[in-house]
C-alpha atoms as a PDB file:
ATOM      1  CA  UNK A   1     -18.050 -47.273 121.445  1.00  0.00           C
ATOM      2  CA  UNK A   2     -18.695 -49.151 118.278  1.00  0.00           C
ATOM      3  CA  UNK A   3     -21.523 -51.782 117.950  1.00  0.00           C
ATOM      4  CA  UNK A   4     -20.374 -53.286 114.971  1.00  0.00           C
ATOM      5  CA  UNK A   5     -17.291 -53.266 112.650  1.00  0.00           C
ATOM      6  CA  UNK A   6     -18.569 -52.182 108.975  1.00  0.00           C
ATOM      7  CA  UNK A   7     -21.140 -49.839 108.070  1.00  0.00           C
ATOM      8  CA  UNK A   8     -21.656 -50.623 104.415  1.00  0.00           C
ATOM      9  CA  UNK A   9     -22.198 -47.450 102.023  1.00  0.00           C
ATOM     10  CA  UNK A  10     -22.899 -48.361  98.393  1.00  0.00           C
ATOM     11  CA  UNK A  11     -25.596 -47.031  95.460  1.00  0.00           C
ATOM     12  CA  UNK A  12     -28.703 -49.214  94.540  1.00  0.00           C
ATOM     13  CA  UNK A  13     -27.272 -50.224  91.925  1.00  0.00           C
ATOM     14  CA  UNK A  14     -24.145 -52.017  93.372  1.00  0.00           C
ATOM     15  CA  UNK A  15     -26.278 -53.824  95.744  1.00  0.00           C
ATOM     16  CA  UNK A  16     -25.186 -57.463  95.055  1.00  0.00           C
ATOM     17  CA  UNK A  17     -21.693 -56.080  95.373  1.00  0.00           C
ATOM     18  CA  UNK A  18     -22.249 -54.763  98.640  1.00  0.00           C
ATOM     19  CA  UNK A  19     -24.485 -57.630  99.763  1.00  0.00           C
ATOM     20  CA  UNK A  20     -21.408 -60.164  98.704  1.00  0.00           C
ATOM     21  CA  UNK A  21     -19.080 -57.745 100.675  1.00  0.00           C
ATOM     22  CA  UNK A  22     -20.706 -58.112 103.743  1.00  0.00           C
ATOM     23  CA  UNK A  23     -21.489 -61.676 103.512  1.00  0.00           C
ATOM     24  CA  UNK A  24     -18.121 -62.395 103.035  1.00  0.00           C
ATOM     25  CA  UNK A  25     -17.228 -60.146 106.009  1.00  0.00           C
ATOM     26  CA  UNK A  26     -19.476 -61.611 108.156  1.00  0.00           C
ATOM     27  CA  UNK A  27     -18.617 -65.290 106.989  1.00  0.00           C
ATOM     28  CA  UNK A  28     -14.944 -64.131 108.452  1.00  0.00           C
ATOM     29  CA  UNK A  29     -15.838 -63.057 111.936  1.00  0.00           C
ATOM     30  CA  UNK A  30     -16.980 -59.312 111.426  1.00  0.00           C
ATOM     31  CA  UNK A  31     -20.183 -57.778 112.021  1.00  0.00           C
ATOM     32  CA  UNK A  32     -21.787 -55.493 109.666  1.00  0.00           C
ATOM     33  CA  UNK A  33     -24.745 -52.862 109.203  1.00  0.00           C
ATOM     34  CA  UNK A  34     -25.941 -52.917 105.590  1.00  0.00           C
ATOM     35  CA  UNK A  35     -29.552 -51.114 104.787  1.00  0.00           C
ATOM     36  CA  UNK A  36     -30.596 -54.319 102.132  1.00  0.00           C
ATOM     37  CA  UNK A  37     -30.314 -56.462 105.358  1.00  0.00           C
ATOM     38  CA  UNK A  38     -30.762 -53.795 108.468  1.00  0.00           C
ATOM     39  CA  UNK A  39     -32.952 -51.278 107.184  1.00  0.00           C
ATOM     40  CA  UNK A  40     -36.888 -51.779 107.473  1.00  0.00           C
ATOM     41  CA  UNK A  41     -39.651 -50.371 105.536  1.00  0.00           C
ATOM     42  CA  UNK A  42     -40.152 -47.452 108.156  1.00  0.00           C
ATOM     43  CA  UNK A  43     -37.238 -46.714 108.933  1.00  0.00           C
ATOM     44  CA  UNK A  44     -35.943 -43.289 109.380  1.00  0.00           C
ATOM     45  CA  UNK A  45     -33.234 -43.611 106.568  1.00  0.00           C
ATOM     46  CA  UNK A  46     -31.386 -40.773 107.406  1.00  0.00           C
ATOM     47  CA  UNK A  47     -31.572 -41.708 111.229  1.00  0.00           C
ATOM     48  CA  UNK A  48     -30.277 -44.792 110.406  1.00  0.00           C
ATOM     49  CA  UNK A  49     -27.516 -44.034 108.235  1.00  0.00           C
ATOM     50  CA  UNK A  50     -26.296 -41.349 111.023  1.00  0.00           C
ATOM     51  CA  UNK A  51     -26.559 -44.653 113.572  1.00  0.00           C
ATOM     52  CA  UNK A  52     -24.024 -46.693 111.335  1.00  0.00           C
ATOM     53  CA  UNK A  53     -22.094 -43.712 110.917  1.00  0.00           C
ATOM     54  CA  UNK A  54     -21.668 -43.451 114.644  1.00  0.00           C
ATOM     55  CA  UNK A  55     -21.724 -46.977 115.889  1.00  0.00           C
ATOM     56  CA  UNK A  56     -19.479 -48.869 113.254  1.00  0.00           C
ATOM     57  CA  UNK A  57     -15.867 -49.237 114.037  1.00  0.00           C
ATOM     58  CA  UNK A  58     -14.861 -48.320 110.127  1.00  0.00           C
ATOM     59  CA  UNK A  59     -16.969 -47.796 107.068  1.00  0.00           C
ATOM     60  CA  UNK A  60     -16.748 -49.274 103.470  1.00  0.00           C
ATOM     61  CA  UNK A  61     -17.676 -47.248 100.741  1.00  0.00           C
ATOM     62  CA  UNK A  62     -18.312 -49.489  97.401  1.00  0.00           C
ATOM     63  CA  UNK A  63     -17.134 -47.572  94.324  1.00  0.00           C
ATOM     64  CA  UNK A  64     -18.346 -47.197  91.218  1.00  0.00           C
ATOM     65  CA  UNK A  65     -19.700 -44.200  88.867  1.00  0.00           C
ATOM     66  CA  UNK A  66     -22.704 -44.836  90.692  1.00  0.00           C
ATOM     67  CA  UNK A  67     -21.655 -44.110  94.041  1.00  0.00           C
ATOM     68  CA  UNK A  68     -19.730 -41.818  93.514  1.00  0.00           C
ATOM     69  CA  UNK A  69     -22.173 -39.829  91.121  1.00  0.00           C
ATOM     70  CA  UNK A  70     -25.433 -40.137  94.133  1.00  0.00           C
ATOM     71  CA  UNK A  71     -25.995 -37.289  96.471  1.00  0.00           C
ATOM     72  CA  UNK A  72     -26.797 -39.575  98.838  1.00  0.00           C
ATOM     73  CA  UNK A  73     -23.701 -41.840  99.311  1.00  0.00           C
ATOM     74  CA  UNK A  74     -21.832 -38.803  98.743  1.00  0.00           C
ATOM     75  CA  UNK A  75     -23.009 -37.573 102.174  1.00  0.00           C
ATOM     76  CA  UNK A  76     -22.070 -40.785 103.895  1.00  0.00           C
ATOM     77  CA  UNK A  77     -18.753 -41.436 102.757  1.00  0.00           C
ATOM     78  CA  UNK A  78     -17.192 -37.406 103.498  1.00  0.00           C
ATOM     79  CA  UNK A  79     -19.031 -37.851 106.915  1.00  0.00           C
ATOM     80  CA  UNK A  80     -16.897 -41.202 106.965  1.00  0.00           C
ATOM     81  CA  UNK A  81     -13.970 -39.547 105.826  1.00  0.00           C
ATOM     82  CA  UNK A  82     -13.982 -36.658 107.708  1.00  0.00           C
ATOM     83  CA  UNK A  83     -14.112 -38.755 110.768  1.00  0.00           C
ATOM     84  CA  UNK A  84     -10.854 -40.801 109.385  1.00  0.00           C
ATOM     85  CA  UNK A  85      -9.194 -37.306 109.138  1.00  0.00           C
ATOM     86  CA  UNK A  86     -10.137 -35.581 112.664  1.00  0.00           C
ATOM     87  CA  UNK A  87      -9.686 -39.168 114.905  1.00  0.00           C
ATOM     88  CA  UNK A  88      -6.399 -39.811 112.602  1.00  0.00           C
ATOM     89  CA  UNK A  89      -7.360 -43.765 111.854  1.00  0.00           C
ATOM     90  CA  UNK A  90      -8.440 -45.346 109.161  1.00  0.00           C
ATOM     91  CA  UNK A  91     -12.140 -45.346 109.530  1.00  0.00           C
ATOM     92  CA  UNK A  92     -13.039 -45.074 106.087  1.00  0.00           C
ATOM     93  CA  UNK A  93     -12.269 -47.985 103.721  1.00  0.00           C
ATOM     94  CA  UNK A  94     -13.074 -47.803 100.048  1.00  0.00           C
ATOM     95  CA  UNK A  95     -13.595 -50.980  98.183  1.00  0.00           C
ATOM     96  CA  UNK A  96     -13.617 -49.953  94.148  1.00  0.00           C
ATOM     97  CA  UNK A  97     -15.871 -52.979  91.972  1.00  0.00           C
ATOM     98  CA  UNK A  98     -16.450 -51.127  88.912  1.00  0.00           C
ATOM     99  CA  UNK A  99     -14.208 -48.902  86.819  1.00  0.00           C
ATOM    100  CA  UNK A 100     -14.858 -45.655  87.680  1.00  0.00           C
ATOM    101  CA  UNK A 101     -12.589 -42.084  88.239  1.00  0.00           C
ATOM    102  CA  UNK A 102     -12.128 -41.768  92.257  1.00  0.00           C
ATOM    103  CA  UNK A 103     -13.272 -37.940  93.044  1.00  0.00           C
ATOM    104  CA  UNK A 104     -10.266 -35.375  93.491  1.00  0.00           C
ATOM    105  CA  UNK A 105     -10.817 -36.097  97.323  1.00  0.00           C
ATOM    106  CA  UNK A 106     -10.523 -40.062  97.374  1.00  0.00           C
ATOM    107  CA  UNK A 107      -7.961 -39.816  95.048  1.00  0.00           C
ATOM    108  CA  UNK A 108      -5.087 -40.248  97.560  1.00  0.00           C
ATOM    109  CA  UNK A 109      -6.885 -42.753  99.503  1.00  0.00           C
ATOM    110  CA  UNK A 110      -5.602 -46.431  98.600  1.00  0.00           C
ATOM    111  CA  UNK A 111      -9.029 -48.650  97.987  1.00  0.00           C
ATOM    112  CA  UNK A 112      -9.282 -52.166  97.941  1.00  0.00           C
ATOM    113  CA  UNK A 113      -9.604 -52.895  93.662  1.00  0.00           C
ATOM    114  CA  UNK A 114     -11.809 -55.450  92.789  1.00  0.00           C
ATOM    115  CA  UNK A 115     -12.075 -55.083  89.535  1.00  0.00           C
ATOM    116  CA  UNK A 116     -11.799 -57.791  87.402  1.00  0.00           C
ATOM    117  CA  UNK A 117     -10.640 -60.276  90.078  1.00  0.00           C
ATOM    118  CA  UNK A 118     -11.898 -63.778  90.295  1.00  0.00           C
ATOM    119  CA  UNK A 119     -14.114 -64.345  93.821  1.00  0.00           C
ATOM    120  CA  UNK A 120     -11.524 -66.347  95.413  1.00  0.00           C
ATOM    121  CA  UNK A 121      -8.880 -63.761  94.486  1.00  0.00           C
ATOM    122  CA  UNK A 122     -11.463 -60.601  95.427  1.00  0.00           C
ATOM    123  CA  UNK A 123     -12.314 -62.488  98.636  1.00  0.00           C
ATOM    124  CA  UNK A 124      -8.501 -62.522  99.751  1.00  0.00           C
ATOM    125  CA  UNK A 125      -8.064 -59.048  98.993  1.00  0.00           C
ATOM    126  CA  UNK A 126     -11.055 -57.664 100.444  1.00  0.00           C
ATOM    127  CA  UNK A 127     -10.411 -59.431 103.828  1.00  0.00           C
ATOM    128  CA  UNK A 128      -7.037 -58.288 103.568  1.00  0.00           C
ATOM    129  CA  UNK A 129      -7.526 -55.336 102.876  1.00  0.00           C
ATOM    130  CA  UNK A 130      -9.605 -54.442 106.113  1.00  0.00           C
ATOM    131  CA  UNK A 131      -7.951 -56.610 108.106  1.00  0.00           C
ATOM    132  CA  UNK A 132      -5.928 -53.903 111.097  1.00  0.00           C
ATOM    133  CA  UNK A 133      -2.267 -54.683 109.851  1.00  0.00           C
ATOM    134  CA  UNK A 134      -0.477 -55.746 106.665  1.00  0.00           C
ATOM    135  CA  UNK A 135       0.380 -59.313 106.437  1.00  0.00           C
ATOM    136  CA  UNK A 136       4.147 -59.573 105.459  1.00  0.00           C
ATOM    137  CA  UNK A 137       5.239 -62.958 104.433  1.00  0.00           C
ATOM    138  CA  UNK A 138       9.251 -62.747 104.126  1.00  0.00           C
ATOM    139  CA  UNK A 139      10.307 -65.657 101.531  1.00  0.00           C
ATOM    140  CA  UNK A 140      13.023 -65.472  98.556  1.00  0.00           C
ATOM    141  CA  UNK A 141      11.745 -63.324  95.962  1.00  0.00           C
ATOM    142  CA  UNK A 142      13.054 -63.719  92.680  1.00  0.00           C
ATOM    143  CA  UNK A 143      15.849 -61.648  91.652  1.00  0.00           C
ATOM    144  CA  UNK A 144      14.448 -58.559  89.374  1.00  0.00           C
ATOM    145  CA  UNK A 145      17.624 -58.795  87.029  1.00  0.00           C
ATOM    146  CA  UNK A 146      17.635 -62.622  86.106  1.00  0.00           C
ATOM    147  CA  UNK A 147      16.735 -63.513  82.935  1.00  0.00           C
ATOM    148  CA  UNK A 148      13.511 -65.956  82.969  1.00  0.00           C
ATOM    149  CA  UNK A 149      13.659 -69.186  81.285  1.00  0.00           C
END
């Protein structure tokens, strides 16, 4: 059964981005496990990592060349993924904040862009984004074929 919602997965260097992530998560309602926060000097890493893993409802992988170039966030998100693939949900999320080429293997994955956005603008998309169905709002869209004035 899962303890908390997010487990967090980022590089060093992208730590204010996942820091900012999980604030804002948190500020909405949802609990997170992120090692700037819930990891102490002591700590088994690996232990803990494999704790999140296991106890978080879905995890969050923050992209960047970083991430995606570390051994060690490479091990966390395929463990994430794999679970997404054998239980058939979406249990891992990934949330892309710098420009950076996905790996063959999260290329078909839809992530949650960032880049570039504004924080009000990121904020709305990142809670959408993990949020457990798509908002539709039905209103008049404009005709494609119109001519704007």
């Amino acid at each position: 059964m899962a303890n908390k919602d997010f487990f967090i997965t980022y590089n060093g260097n992208d730590e204010d981005w996942a820091m900012w992530i999980a604030a804002t998560l948190e500020t909405a309602g949802h609990t997170t496990i992120i090692e700037a926060w819930d990891f102490r000097p002591g700590d088994n890493f690996m232990a803990a990592m494999d704790h999140a893993l296991a106890t978080c409802r879905r995890t969050l992988g923050v992209l960047s060349s970083h991430y995606l170039a570390s051994l060690y966030t490479r091990a966390e998100w395929t463990a994430a993924y794999r679970r997404s693939l054998a239980e058939g949900e979406r249990r891992f999320i990934p949330v892309r904040v710098a420009e950076c080429d996905v790996t063959p293997l999260l290329g078909p994955l839809a992530y949650i862009d960032l880049v570039g956005m504004e924080e009000d603008e990121a904020r709305g998309r990142l809670l959408a984004g993990v949020a457990d169905s798509v908002r539709r709002s039905p209103r008049d869209p404009r005709f494609p074929g119109a001519t704007r004035r």
